[in-house]
Protein backbone atom coordinates (compact mmCIF):
# COMPACT_ATOMS: atom_id res chain seq x y z
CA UNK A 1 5.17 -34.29 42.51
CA UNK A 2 6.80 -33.77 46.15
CA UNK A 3 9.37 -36.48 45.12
CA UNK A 4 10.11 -34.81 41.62
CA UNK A 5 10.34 -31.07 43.48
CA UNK A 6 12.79 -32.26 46.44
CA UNK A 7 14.99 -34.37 44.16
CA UNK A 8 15.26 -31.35 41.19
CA UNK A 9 15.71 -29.11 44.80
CA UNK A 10 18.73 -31.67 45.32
CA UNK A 11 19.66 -31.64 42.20
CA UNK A 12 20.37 -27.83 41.89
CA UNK A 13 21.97 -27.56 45.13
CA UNK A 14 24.08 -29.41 44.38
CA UNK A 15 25.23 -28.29 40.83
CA UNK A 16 25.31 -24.21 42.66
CA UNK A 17 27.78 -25.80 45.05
CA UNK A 18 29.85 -27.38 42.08
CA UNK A 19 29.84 -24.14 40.29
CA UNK A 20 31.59 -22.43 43.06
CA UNK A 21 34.49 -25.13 43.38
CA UNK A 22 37.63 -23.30 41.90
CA UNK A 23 38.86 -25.22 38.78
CA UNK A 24 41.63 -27.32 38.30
CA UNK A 25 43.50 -26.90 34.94
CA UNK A 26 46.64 -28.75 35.07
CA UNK A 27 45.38 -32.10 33.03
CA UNK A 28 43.97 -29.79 30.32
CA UNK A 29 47.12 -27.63 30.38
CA UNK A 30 49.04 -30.88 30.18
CA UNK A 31 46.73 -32.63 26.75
CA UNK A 32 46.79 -28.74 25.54
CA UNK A 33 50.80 -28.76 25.27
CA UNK A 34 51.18 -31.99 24.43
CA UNK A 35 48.51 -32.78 21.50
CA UNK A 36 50.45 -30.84 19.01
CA UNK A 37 53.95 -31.47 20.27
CA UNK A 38 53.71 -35.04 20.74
CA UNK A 39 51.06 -36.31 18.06
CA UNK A 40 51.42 -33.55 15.49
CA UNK A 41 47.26 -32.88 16.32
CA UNK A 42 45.42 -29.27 16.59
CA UNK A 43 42.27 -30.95 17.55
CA UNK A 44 43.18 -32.28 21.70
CA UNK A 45 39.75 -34.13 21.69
CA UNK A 46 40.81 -36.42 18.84
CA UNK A 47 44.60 -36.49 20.18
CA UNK A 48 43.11 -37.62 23.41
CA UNK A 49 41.07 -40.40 21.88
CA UNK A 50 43.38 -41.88 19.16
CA UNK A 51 47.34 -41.25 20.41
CA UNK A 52 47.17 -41.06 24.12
CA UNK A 53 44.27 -43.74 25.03
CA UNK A 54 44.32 -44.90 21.58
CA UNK A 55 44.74 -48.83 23.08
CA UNK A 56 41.09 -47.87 25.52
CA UNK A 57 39.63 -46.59 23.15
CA UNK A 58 40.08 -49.82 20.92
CA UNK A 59 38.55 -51.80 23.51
CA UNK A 60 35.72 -49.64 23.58
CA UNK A 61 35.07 -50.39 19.98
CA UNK A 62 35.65 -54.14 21.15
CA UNK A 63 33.01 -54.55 23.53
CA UNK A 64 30.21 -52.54 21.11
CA UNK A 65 31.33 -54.94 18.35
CA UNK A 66 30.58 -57.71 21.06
CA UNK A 67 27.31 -56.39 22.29
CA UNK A 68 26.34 -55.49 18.31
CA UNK A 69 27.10 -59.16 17.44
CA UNK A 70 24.75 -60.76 20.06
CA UNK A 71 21.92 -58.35 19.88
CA UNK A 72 22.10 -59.65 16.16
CA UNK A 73 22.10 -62.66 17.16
CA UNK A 74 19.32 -62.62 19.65
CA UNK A 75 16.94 -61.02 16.29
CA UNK A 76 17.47 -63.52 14.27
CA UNK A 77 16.70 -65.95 17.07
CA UNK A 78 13.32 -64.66 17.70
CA UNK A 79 10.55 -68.15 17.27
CA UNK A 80 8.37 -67.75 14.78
CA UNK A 81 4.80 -67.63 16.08
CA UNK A 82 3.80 -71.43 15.14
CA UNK A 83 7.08 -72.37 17.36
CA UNK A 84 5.38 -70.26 20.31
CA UNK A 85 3.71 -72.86 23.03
């Protein structure tokens, strides 16, 4: 319980210390001019994750196919329970 208490003690420290950082807002000023300028998009989240990190987000998709595939793979390779030693 001591553990649990000093980390959530931590924990909140240090989000009351993030909250008082000033923001920075020239990356969302940036997407926010350019999402309906350059990609014809009112929605900046999608704009974000289809026109301007369209080829990362791909490979995102990639590597989940990947990891789908073999998880597949490993169920169907489970041993029956006469193959079991």
């Amino acid at each position: 319980m001591a553990v649990a208490l000093g980390f959530g003690l931590i924990l909140c420290m240090v989000a009351l210390q993030v909250h008082h950082e000033p923001i920075e807002t020239a990356t969302s000023d940036f997407y926010g001019s350019k999402a309906y300028l350059e990609a014809k998009g009112k929605n900046v989240v999608n704009v974000i994750l289809v026109d301007f990190r369209g080829i990362d987000t791909l490979f995102e998709t990639v590597v989940l196919s990947i990891a789908a595939i073999g998880v597949y793979n490993l169920l169907r390779l489970r041993l029956k329970p006469s193959e079991k030693e």
